[in-house]
N, C-alpha and C. Protein backbone atom coordinates (compact mmCIF):
# COMPACT_ATOMS: atom_id res chain seq x y z
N UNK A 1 13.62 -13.95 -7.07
CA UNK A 1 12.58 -12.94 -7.11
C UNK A 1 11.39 -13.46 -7.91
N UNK A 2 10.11 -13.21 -7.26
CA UNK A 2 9.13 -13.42 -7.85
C UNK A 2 8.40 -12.10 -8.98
N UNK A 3 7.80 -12.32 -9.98
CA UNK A 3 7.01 -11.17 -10.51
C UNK A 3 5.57 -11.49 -9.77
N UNK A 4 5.19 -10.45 -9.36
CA UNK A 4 3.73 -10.05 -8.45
C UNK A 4 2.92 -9.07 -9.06
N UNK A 5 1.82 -9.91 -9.86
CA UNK A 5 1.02 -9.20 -10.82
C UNK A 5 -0.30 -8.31 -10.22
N UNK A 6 -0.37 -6.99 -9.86
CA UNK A 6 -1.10 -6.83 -8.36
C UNK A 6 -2.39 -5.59 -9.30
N UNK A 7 -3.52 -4.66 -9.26
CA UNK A 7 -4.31 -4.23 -9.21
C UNK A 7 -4.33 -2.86 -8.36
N UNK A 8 -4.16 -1.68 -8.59
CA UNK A 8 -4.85 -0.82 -7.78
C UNK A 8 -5.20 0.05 -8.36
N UNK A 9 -6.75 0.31 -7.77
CA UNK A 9 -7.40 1.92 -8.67
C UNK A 9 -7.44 1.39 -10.61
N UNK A 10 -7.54 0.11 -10.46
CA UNK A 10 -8.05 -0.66 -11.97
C UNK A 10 -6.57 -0.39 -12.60
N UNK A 11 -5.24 0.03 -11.92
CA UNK A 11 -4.16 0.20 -12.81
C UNK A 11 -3.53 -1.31 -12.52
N UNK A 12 -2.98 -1.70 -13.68
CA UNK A 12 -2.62 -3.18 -12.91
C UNK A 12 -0.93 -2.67 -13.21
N UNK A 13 0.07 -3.73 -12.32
CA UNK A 13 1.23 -3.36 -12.31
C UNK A 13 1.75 -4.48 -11.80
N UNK A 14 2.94 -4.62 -12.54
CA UNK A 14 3.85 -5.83 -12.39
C UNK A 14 4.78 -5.79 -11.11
N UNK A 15 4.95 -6.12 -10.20
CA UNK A 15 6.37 -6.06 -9.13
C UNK A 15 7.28 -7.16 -8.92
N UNK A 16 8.60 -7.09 -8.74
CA UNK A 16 9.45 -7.96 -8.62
C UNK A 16 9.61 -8.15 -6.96
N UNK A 17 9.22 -9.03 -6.23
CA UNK A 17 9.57 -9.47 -4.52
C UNK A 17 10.23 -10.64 -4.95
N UNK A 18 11.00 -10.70 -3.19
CA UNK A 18 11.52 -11.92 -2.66
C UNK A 18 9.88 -12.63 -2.62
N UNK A 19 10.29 -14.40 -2.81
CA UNK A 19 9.32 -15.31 -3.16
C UNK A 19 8.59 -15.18 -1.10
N UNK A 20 9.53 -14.68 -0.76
CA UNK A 20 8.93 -14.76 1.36
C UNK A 20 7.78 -13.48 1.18
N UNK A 21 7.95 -12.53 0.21
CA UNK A 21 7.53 -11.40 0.38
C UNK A 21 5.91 -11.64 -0.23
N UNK A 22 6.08 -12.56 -0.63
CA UNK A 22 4.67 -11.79 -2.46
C UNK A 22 3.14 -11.89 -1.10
N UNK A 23 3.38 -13.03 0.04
CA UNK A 23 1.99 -12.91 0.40
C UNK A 23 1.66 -11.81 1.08
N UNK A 24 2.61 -11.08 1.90
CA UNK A 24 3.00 -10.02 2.32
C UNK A 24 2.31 -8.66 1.17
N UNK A 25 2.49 -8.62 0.37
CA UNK A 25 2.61 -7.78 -0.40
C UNK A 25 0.99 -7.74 -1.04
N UNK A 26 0.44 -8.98 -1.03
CA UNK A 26 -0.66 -9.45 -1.88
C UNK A 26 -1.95 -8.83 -0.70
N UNK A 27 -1.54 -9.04 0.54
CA UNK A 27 -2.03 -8.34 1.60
C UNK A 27 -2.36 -6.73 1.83
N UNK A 28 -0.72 -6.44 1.81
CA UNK A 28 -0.75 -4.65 0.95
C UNK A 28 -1.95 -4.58 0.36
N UNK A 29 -1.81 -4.89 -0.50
CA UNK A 29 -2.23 -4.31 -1.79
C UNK A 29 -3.93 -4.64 -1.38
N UNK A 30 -4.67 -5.99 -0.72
CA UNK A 30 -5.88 -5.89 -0.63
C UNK A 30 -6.23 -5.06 0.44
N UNK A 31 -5.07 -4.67 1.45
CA UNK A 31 -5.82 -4.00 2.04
C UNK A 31 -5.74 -2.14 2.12
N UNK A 32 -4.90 -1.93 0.70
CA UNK A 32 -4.77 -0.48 0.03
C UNK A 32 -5.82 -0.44 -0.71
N UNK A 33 -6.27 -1.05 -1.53
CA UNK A 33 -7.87 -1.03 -2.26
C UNK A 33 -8.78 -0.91 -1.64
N UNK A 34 -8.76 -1.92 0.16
CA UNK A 34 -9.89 -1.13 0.53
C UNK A 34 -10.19 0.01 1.05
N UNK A 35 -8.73 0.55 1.40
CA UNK A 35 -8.64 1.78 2.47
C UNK A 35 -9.28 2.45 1.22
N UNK A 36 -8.70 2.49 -0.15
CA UNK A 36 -8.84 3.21 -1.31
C UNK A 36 -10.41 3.67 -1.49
N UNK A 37 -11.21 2.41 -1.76
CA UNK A 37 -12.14 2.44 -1.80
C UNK A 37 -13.32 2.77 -0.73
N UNK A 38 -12.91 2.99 0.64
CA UNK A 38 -13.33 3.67 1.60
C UNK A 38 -13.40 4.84 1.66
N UNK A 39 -11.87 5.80 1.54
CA UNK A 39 -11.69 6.99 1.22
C UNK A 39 -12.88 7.56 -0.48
N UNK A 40 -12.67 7.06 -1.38
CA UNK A 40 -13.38 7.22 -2.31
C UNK A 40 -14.94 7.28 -1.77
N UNK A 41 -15.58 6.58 -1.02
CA UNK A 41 -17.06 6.32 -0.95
C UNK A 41 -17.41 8.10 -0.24
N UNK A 42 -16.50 8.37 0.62
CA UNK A 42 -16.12 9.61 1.53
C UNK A 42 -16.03 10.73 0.87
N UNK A 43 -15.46 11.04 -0.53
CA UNK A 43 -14.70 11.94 -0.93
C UNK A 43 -14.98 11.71 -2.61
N UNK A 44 -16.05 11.77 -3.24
CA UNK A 44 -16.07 11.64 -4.50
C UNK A 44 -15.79 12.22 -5.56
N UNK A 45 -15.13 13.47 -4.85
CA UNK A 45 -14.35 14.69 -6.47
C UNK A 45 -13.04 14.63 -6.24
N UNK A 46 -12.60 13.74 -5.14
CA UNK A 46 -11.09 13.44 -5.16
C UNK A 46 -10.23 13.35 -5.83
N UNK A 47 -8.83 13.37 -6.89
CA UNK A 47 -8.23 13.05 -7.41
C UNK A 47 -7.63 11.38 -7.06
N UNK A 48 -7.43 11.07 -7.86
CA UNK A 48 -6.71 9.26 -7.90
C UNK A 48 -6.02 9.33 -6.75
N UNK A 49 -4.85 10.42 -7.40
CA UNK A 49 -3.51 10.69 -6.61
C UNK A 49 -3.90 11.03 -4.87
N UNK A 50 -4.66 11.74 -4.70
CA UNK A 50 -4.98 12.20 -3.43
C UNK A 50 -5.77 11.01 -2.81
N UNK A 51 -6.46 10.24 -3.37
CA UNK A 51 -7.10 9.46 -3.07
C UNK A 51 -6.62 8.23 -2.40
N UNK A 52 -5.43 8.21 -2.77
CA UNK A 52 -4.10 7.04 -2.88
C UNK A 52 -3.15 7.43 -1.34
N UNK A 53 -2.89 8.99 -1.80
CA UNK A 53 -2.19 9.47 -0.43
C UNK A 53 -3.02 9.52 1.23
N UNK A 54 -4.69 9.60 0.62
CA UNK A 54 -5.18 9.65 1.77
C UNK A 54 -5.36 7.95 2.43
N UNK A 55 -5.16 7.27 1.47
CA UNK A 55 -5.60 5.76 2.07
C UNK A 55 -4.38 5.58 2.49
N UNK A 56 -3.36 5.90 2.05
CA UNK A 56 -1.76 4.88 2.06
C UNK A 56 -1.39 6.11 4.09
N UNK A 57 -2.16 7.01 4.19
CA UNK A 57 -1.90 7.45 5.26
C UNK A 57 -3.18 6.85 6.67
N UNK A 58 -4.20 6.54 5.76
CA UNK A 58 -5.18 6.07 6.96
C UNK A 58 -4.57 4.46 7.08
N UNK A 59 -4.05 3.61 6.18
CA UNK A 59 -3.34 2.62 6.50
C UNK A 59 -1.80 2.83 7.38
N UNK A 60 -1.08 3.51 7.47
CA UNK A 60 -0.17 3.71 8.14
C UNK A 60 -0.47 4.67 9.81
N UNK A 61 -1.56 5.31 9.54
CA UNK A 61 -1.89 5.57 10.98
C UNK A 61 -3.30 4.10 11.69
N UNK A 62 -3.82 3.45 11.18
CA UNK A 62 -3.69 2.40 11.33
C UNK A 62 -2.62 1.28 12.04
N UNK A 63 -1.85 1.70 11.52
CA UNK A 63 -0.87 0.36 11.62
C UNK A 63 -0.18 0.76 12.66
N UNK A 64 0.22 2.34 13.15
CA UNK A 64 1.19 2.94 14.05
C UNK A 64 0.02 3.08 15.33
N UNK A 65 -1.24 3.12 15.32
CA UNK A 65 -2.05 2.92 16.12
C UNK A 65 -2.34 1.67 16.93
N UNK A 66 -1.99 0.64 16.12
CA UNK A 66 -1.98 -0.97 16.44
C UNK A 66 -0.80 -1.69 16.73
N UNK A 67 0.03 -0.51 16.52
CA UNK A 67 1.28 -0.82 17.22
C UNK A 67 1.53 -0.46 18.29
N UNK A 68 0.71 0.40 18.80
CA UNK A 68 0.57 0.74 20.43
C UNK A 68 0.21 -0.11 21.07
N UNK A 69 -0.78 -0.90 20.52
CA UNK A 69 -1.86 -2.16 20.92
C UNK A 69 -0.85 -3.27 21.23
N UNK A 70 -0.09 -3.72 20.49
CA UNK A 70 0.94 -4.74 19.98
C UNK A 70 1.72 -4.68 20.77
N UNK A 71 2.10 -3.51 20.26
CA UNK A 71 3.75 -3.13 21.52
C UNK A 71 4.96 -4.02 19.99
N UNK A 72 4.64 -3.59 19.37
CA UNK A 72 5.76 -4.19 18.06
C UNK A 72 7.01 -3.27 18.34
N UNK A 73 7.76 -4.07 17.94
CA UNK A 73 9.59 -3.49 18.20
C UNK A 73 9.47 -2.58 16.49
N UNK A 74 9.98 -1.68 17.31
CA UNK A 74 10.13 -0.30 16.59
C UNK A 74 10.96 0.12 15.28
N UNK A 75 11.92 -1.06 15.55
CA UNK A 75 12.88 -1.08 14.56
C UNK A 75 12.13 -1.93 13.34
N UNK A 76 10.97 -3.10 13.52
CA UNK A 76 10.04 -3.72 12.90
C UNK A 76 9.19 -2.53 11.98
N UNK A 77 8.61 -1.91 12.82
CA UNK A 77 7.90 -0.86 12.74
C UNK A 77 7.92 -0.55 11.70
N UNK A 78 9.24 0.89 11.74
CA UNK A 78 9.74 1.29 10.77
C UNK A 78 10.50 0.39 9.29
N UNK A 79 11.27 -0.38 9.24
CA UNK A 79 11.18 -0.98 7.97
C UNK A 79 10.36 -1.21 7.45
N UNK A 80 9.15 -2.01 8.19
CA UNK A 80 7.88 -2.62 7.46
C UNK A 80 7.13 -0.91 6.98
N UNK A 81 7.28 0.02 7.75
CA UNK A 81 6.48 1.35 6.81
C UNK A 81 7.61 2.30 5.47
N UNK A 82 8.82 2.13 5.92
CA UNK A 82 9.94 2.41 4.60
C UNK A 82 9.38 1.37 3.68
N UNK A 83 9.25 0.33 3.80
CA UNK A 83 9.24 -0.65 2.46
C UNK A 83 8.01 -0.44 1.81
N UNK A 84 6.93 -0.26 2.53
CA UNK A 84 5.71 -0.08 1.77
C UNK A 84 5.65 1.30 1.43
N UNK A 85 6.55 2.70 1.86
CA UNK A 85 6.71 3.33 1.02
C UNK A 85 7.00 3.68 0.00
N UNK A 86 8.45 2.61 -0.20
CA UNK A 86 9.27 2.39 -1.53
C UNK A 86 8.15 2.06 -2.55
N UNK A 87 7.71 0.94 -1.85
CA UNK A 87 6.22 0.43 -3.32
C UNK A 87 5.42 1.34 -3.48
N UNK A 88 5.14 1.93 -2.91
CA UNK A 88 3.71 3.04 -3.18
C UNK A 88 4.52 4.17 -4.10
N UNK A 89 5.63 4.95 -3.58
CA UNK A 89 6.49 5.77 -4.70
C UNK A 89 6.84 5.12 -5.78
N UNK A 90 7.46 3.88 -6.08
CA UNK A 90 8.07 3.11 -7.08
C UNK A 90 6.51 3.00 -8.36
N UNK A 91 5.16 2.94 -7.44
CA UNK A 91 4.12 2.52 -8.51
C UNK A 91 3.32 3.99 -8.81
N UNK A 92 3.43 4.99 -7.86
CA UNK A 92 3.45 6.11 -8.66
C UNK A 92 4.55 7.11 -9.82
N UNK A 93 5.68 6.83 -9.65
CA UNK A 93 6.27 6.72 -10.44
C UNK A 93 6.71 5.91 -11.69
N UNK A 94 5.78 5.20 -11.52
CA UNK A 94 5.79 3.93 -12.70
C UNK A 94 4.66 4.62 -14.14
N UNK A 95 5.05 4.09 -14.75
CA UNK A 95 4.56 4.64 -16.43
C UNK A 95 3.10 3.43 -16.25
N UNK A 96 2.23 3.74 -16.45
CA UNK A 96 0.96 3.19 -16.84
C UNK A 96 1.43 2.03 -17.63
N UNK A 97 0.61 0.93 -16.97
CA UNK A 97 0.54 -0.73 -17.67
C UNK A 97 -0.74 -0.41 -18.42
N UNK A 98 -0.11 -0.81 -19.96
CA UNK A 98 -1.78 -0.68 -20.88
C UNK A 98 -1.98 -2.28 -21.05
């Protein structure tokens, strides 16, 4: 396991991946900041939290949209959106990195 030192919404946070995973993940994460920061430009009395739920859903209807395109096997699909759920719950439930 690798530690994956990652950034979102200026909170920084440590994660433990498989060493196959971290570029994977490093990806996530740049492309949750921008959804983030898209939604934000849109919505400026937003809460963090809401702000987070609305990107982590325009990235997953995204992704289930481009999987129409793709034609990706389904069983793919779904793991790859469980796992990036796990991280998105696991780092809201995580105690603030000072």
């Amino acid at each position: 396991m690798n530690t994956l030192n990652i950034e979102v919404m200026g909170r920084k946070i440590a994660l433990s991946a498989p060493e196959e995973e971290t570029d994977i993940l490093r990806e996530a994460v740049r492309m949750l900041n921008s959804k983030i920061e898209t939604v934000r430009a849109q919505n400026t009395v937003m809460e963090s939290e809401t702000v987070i739920i609305f990107a982590a859903l325009n990235l997953v209807h995204d992704f289930l949209r481009d999987q129409g395109r793709n034609r990706f096997d389904c069983d793919e699909a779904e793991n790859f959106l469980d796992h990036m759920i796990q991280i998105c719950q696991q780092q809201v439930q995580a105690p603030e990195n000072n």
